[in-house]
C-alpha atoms as a PDB file:
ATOM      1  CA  UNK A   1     131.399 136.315  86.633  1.00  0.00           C
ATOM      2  CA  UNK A   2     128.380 136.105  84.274  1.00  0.00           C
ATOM      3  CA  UNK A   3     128.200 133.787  80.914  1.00  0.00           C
ATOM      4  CA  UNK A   4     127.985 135.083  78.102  1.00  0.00           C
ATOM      5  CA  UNK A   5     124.191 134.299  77.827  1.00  0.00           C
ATOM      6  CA  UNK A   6     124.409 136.936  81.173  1.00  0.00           C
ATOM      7  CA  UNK A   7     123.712 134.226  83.771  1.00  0.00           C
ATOM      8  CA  UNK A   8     126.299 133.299  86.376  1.00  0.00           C
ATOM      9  CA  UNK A   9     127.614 129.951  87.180  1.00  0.00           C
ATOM     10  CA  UNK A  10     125.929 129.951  90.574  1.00  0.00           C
ATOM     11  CA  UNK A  11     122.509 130.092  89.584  1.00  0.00           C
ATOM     12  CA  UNK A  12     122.710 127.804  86.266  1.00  0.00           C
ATOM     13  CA  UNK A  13     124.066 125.273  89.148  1.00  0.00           C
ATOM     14  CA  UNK A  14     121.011 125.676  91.245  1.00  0.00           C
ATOM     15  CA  UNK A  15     118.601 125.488  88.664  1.00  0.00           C
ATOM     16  CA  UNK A  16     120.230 122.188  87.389  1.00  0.00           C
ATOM     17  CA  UNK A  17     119.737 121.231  91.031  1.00  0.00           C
ATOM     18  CA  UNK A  18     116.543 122.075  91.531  1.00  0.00           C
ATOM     19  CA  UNK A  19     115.178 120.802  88.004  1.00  0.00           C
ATOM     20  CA  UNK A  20     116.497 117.342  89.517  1.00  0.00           C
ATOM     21  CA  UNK A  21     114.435 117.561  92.402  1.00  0.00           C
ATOM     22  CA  UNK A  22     111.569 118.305  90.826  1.00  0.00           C
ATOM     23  CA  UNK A  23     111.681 115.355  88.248  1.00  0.00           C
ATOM     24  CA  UNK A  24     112.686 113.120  91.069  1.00  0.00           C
ATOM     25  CA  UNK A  25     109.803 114.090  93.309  1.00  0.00           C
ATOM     26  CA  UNK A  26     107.980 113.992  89.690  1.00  0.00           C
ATOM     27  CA  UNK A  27     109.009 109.876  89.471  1.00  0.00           C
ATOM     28  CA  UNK A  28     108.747 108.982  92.670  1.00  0.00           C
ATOM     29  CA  UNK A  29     104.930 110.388  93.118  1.00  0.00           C
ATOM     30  CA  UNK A  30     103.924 108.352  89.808  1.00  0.00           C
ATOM     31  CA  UNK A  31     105.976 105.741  91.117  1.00  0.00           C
ATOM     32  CA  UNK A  32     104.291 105.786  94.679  1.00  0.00           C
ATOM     33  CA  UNK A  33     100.897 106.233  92.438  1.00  0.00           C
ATOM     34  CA  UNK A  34     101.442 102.977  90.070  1.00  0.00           C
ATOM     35  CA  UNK A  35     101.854 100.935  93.253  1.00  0.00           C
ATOM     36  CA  UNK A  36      99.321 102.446  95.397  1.00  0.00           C
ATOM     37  CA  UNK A  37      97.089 101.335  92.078  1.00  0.00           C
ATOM     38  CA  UNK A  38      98.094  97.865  91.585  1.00  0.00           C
ATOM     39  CA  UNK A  39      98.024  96.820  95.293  1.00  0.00           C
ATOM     40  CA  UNK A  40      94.315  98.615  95.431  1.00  0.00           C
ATOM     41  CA  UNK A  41      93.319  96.523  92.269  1.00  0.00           C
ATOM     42  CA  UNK A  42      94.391  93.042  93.589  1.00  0.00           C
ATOM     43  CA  UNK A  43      93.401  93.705  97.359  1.00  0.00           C
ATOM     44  CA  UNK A  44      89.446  94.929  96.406  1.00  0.00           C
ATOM     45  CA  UNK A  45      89.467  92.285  93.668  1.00  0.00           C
ATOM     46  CA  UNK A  46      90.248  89.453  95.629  1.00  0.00           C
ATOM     47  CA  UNK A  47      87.900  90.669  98.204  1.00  0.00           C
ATOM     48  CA  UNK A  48      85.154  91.118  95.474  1.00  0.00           C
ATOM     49  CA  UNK A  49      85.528  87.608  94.372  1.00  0.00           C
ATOM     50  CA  UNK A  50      85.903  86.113  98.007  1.00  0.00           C
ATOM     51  CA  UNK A  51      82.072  87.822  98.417  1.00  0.00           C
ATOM     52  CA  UNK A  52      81.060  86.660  94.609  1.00  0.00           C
ATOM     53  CA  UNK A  53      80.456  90.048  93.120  1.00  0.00           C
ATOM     54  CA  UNK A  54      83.869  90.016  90.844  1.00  0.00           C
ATOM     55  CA  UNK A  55      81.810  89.868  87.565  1.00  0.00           C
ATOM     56  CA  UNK A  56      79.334  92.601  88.413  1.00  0.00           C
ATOM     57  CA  UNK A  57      80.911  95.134  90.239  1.00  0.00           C
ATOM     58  CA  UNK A  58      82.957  97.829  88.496  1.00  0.00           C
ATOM     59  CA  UNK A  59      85.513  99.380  91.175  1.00  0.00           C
ATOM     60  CA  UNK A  60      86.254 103.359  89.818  1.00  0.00           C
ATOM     61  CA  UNK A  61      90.434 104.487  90.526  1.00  0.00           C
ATOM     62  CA  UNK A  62      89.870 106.389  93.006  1.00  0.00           C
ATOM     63  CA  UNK A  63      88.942 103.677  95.043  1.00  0.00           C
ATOM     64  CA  UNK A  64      91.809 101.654  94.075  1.00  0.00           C
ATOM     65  CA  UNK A  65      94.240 104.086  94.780  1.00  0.00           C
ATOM     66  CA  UNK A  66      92.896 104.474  98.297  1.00  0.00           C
ATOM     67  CA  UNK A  67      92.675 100.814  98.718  1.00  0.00           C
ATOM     68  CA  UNK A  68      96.007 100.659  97.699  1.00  0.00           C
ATOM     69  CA  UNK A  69      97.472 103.684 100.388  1.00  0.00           C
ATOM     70  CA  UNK A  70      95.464 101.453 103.212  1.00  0.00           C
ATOM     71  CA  UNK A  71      97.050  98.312 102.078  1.00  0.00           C
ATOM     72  CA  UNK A  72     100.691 100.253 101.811  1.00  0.00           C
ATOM     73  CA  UNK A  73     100.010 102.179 105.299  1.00  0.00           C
ATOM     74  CA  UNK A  74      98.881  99.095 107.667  1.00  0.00           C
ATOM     75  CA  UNK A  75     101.631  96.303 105.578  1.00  0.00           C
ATOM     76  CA  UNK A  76     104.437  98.424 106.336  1.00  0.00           C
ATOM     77  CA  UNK A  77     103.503  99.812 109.766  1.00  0.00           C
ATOM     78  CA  UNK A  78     103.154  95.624 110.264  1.00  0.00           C
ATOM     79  CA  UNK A  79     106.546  95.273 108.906  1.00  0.00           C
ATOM     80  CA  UNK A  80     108.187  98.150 110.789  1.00  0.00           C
ATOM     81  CA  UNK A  81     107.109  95.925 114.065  1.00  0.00           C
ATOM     82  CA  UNK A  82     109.052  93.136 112.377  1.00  0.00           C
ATOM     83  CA  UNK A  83     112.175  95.238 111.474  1.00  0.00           C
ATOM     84  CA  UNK A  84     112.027  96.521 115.450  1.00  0.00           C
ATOM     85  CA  UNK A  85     112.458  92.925 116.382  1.00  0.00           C
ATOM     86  CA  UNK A  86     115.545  92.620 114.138  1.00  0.00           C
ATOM     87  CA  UNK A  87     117.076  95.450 115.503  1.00  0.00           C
ATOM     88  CA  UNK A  88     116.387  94.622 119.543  1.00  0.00           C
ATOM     89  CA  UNK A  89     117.075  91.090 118.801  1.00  0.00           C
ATOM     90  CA  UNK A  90     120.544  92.241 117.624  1.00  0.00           C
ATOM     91  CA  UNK A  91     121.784  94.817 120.214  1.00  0.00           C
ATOM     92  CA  UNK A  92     120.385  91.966 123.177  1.00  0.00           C
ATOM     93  CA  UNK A  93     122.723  89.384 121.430  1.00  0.00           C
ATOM     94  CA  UNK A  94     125.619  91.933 121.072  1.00  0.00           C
ATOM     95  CA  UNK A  95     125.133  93.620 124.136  1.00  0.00           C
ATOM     96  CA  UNK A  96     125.285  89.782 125.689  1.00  0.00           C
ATOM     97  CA  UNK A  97     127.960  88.739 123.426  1.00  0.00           C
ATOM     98  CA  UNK A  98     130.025  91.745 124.631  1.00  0.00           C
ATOM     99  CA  UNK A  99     129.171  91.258 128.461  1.00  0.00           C
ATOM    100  CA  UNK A 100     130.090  87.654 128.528  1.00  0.00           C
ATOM    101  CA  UNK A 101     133.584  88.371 126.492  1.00  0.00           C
ATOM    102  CA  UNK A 102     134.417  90.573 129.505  1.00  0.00           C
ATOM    103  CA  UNK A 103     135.324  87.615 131.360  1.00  0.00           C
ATOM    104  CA  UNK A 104     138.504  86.811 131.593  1.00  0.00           C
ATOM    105  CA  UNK A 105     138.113  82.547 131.023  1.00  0.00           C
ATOM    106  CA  UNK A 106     135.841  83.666 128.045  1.00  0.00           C
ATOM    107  CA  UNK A 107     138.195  86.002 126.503  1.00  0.00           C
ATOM    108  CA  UNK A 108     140.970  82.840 126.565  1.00  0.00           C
ATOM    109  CA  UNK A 109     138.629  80.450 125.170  1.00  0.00           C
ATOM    110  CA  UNK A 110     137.480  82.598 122.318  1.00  0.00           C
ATOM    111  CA  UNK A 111     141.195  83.931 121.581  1.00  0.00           C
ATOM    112  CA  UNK A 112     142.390  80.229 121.253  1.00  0.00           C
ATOM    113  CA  UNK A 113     139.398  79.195 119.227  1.00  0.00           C
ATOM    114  CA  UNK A 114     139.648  81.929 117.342  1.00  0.00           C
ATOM    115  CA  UNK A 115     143.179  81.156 116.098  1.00  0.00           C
ATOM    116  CA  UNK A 116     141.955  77.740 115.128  1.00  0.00           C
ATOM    117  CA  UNK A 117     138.896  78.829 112.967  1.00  0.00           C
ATOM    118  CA  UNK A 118     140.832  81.633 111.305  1.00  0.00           C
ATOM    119  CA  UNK A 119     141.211  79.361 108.064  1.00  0.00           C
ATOM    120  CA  UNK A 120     140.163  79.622 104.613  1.00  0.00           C
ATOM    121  CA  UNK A 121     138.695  76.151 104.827  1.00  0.00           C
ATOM    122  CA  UNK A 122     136.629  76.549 107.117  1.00  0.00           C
ATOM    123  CA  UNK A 123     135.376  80.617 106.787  1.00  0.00           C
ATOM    124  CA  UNK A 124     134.644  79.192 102.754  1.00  0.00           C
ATOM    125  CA  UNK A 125     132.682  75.998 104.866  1.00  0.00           C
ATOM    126  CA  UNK A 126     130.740  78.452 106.112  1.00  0.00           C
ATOM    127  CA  UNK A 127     130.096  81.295 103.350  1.00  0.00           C
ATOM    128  CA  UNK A 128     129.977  78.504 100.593  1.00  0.00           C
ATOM    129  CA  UNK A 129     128.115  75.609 102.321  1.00  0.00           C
ATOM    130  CA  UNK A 130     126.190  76.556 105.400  1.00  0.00           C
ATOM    131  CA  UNK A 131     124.870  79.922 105.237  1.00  0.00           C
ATOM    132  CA  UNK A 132     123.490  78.948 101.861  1.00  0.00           C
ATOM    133  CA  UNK A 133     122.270  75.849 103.348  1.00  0.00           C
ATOM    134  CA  UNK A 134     120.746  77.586 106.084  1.00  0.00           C
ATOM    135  CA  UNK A 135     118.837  79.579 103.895  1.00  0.00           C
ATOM    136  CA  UNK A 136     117.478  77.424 102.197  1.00  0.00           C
ATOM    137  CA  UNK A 137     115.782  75.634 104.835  1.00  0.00           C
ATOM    138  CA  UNK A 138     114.600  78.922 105.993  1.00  0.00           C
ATOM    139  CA  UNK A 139     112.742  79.524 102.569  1.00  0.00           C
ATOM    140  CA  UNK A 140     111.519  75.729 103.086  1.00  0.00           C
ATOM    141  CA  UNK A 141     110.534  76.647 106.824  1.00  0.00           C
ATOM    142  CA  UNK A 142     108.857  79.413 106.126  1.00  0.00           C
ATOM    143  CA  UNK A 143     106.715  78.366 103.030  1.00  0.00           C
ATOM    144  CA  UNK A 144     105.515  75.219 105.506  1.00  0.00           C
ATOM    145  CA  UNK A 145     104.484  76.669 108.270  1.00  0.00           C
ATOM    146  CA  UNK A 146     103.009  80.237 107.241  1.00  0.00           C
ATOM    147  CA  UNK A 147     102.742  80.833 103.391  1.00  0.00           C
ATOM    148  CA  UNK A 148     101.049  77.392 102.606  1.00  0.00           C
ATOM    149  CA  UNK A 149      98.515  77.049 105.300  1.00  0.00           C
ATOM    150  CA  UNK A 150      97.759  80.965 104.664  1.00  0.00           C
ATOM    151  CA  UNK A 151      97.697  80.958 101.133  1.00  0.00           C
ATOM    152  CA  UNK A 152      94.286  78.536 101.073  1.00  0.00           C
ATOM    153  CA  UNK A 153      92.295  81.670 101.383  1.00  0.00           C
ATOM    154  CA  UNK A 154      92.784  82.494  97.910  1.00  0.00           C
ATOM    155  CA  UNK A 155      89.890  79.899  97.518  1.00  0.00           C
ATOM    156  CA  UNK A 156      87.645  81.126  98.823  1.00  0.00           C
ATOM    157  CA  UNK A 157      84.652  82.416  96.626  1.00  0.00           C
ATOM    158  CA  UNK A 158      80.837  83.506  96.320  1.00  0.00           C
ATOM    159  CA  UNK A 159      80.829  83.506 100.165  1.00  0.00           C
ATOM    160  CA  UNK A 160      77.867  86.096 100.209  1.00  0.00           C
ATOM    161  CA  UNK A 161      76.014  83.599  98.378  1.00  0.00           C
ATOM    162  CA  UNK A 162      76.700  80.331 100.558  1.00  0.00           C
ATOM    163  CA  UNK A 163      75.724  79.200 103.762  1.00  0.00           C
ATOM    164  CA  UNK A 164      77.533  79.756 106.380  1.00  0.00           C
ATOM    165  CA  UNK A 165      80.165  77.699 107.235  1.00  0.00           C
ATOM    166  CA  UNK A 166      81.620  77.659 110.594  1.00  0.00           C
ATOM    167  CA  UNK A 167      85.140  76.139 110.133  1.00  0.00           C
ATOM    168  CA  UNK A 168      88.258  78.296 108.907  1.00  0.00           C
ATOM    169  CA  UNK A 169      88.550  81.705 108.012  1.00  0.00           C
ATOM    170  CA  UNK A 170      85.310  81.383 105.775  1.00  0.00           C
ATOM    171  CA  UNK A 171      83.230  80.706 108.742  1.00  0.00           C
ATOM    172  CA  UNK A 172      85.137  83.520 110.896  1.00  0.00           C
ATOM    173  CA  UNK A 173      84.069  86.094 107.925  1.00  0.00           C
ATOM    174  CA  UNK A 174      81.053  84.750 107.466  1.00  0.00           C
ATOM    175  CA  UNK A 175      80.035  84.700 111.128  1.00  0.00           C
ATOM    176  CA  UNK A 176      79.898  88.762 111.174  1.00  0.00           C
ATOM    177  CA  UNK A 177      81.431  88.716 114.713  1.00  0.00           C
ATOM    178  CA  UNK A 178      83.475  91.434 115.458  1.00  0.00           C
ATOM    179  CA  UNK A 179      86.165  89.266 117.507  1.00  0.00           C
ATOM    180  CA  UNK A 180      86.973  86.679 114.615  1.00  0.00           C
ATOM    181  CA  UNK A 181      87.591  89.960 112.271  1.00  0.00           C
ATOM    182  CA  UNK A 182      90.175  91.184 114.686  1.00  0.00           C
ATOM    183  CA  UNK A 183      91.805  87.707 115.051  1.00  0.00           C
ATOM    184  CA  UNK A 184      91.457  88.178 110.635  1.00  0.00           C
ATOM    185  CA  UNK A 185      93.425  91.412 110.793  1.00  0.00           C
ATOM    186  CA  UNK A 186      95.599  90.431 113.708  1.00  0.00           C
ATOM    187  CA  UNK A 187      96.601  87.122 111.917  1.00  0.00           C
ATOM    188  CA  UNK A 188      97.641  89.822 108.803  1.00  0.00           C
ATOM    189  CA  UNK A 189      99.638  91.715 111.049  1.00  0.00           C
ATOM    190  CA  UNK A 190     101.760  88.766 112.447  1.00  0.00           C
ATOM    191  CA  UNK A 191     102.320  87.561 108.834  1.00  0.00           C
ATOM    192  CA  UNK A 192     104.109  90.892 107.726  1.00  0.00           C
ATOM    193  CA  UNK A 193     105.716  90.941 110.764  1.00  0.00           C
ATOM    194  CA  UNK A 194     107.204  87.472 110.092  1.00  0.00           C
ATOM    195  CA  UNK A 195     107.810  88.446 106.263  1.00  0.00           C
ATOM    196  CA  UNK A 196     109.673  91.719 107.388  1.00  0.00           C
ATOM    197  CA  UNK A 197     111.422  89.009 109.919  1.00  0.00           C
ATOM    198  CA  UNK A 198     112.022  86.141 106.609  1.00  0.00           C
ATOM    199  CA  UNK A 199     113.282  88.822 104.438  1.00  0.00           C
ATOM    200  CA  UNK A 200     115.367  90.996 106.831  1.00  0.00           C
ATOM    201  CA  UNK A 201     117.463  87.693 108.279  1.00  0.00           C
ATOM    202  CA  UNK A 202     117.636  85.827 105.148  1.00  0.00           C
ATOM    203  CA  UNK A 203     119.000  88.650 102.842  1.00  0.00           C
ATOM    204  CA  UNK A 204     121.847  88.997 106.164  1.00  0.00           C
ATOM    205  CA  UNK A 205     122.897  85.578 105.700  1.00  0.00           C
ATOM    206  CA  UNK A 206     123.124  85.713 102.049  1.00  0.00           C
ATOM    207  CA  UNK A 207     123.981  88.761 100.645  1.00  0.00           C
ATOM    208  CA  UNK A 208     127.541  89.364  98.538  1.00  0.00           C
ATOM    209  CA  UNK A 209     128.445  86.166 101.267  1.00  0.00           C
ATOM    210  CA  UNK A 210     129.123  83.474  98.783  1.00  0.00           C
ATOM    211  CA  UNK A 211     130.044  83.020  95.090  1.00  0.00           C
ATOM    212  CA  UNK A 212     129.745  79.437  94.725  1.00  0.00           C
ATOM    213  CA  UNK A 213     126.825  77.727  92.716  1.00  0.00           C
ATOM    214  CA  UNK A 214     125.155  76.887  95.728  1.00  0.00           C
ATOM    215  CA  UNK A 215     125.516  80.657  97.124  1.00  0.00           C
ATOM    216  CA  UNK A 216     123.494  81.524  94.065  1.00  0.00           C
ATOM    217  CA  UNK A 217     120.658  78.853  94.001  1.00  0.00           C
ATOM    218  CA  UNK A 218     120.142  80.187  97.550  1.00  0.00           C
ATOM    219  CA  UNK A 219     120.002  83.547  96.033  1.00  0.00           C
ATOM    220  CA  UNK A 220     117.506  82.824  93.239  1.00  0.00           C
ATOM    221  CA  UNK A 221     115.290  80.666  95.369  1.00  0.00           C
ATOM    222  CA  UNK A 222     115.126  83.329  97.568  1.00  0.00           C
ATOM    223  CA  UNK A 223     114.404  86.520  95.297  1.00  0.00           C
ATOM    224  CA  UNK A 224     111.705  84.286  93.697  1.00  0.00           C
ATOM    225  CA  UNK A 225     110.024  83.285  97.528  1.00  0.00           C
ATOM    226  CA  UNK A 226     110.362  87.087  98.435  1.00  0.00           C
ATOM    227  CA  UNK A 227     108.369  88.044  95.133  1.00  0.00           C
ATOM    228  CA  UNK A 228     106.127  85.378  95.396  1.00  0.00           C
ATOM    229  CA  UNK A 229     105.345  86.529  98.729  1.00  0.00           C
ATOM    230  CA  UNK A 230     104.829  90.370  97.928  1.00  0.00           C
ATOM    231  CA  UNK A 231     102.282  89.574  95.604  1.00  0.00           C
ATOM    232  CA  UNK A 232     100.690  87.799  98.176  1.00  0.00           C
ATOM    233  CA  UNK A 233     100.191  90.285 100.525  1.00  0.00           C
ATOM    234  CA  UNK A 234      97.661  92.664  98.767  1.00  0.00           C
ATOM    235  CA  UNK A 235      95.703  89.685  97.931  1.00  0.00           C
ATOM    236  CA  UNK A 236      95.657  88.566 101.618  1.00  0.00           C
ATOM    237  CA  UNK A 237      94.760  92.198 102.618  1.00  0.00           C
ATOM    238  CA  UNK A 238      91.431  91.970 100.499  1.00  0.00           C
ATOM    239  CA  UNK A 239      90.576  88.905 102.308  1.00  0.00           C
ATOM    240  CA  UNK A 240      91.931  88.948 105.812  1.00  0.00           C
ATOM    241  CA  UNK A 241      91.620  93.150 106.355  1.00  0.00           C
ATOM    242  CA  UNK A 242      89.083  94.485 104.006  1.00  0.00           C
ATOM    243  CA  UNK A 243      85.746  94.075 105.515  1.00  0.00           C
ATOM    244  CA  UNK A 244      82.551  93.813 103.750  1.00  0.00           C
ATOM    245  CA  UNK A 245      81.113  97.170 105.278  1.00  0.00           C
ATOM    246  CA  UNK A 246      78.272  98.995 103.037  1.00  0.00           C
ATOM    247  CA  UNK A 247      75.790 101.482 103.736  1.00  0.00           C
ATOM    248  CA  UNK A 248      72.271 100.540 104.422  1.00  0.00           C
ATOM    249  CA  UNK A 249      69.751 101.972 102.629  1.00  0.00           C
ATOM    250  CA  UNK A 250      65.520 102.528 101.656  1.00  0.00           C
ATOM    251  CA  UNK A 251      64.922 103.017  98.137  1.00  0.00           C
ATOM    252  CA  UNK A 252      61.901 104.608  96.370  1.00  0.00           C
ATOM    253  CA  UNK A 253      61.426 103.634  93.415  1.00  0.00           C
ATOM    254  CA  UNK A 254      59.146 105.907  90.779  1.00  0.00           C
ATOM    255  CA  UNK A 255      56.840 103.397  90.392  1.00  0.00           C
ATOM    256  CA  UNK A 256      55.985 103.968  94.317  1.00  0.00           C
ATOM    257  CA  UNK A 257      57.658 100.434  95.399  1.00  0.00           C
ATOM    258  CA  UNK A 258      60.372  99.975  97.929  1.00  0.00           C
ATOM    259  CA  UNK A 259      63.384  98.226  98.126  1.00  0.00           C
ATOM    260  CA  UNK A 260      66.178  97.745 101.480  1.00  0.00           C
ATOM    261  CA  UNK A 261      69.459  96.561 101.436  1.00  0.00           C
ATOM    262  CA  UNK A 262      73.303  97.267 101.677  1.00  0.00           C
ATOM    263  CA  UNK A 263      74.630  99.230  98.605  1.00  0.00           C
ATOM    264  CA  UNK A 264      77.304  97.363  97.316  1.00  0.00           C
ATOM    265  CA  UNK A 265      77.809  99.626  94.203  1.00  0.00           C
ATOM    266  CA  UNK A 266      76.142 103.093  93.092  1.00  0.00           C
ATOM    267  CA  UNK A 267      76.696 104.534  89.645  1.00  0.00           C
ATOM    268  CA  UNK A 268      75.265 106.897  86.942  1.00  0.00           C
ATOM    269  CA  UNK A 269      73.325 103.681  84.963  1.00  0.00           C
ATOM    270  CA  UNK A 270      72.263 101.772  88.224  1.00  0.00           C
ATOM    271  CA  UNK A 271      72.249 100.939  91.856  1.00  0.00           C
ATOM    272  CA  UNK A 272      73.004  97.262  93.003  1.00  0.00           C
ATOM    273  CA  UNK A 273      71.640  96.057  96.041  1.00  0.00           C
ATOM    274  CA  UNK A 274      72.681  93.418  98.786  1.00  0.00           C
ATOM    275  CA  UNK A 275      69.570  91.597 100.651  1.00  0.00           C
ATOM    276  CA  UNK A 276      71.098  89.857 103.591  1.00  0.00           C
ATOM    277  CA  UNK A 277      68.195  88.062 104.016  1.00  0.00           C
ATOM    278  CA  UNK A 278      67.889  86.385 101.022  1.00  0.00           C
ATOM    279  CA  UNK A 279      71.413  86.374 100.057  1.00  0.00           C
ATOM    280  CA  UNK A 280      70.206  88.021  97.112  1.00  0.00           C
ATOM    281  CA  UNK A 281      71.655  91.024  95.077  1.00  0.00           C
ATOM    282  CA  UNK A 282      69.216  93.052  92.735  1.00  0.00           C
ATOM    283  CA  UNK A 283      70.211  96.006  90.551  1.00  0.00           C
ATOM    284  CA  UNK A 284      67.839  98.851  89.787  1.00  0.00           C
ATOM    285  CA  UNK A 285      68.325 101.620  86.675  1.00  0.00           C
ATOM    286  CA  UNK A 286      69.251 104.981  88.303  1.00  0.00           C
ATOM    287  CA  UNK A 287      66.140 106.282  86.083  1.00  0.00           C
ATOM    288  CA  UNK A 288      63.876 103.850  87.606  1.00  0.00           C
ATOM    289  CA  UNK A 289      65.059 105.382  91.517  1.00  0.00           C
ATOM    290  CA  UNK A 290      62.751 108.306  92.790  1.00  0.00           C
ATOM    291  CA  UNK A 291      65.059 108.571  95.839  1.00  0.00           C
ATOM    292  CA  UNK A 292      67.232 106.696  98.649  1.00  0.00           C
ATOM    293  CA  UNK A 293      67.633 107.284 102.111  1.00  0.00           C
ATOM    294  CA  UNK A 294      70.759 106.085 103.816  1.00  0.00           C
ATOM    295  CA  UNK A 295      69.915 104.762 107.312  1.00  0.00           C
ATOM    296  CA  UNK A 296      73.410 103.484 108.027  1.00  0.00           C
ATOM    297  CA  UNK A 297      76.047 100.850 107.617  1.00  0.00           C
ATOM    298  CA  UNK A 298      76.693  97.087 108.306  1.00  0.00           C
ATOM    299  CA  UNK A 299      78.996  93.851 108.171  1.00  0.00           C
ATOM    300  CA  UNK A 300      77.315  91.492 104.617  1.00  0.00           C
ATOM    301  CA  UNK A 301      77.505  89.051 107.308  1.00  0.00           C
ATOM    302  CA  UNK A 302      75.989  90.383 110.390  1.00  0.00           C
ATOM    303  CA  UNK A 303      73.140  88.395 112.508  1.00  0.00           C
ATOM    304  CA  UNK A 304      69.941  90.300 112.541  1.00  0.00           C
END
């Protein structure tokens, strides 16, 4: 039957529906765009001032938000690896679990052991005490042996402008060879697979588990870690993923002169230029450039 404004139940339901969608789809695209945006802005940043051109080089939003969809695309197809493992890792130990309490001496043992664990002592030993323990020395694990060695490479700086240096991951970037900037991105990949790993086991062992003040330190320390940690990635990105790739070019200039090099930024006002040679960058005024002729692309770093 209609209402009274001649509509009928029915379709005032649907459009309700359907205006829900929309503002949902609405939030979640400006939602997706905000973060595709500030994971473009740290990643080219950082990789900016690992080359030494943060102060001169202004980086439009367009380029950020594709930055940022890279950075989202290869971190999470990283971290679906890492998830996999979870998930295989866990139907192997069930499957094993369930094939050794088929037999028969097993199935006695665990029955009787069972009946002597069942306490509240010792199920609050383990929920209040040793899971939260546990986790803790996981956070402490993991920040030895892969955040802290890793996170060094937010020192590095001006490496455009220095001589090469042929320890660490400055002198694998800086030695243009295409092997050391897979090991680079390869050496991202395992991180987010171990992140996806940290995150994914941790939150298991600590989640709604325990209420004691011990259960929540654990908890703090690690939604602190695991933020610390996502803010770490699109930095690492710029440094470890993003390679220093620009287009090679001839410029005329109107005053007949000549000028080569690797555009590392184009605009209305003025063109800057990269001269690997010299380890130089020069900037000319768009009105003083006749012309340019783009003869193709190459690493900052390349030989030759």
């Amino acid at each position: 039957m209609a209402e009274p404004d001649g509509t009928f139940p029915a379709v005032r339901e649907a459009m309700k529906g359907l205006t829900g969608f929309i503002g949902w789809v609405g939030a979640s695209i400006a939602g997706l765009t905000a973060a595709c945006y500030g994971a473009g802005y740290f990643a080219i940043h950082e990789h900016l001032t690992m080359l030494g051109f943060g102060d001169v080089v202004d980086v439009s939003n367009d380029q950020l938000l594709l930055e940022g969809g890279r950075f989202f695309y290869l971190t999470l197809q990283q971290m679906a690896v890492g998830g996999m493992i979870i998930i295989v890792s866990a139907v192997a130990v069930c499957a094993i679990g369930w094939a050794l309490y088929r037999l028969a001496f097993v199935k006695k043992a665990v029955a009787g052991g069972g009946r002597r664990f069942a306490t509240k002592d010792r199920k609050a030993f383990i929920t209040d005490l040793l899971l939260p323990l546990l986790a803790v020395a996981i956070v402490v694990a993991h920040y030895s042996f892969y955040y802290d060695p890793l996170s060094d490479i937010l020192e590095l700086d001006n490496l455009a402008f220095r001589p090469p240096n042929p320890d660490g991951v400055a002198g694998m970037i800086q030695s243009g060879d295409a092997g050391d900037r897979d090991w680079l991105v390869g050496s991202y990949g395992f991180f987010c697979q171990v992140y996806a790993l940290f995150v994914g086991v941790t939150w298991l062992m600590i989640y709604n588990r325990s209420r004691s003040a011990l259960g929540k330190a654990a908890k703090l320390l690690f939604v602190l870690y695991t933020v610390i940690l996502t803010a770490f990635l699109p930095l690492a990105f710029g440094v470890l993923v993003r390679t220093p790739i620009y287009p090679v070019v001839d410029v005329t200039l109107k005053g007949g002169q000549r000028a080569h090099g690797l555009v590392i930024q184009r605009s209305d006002r003025a063109i800057l230029l990269w001269n690997p040679a010299t380890r130089h960058a020069a900037s000319y005024r768009s009105d003083d450039v006749a012309g340019y002729e783009v003869v193709g692309e190459r690493d900052i770093f390349a030989k030759g």
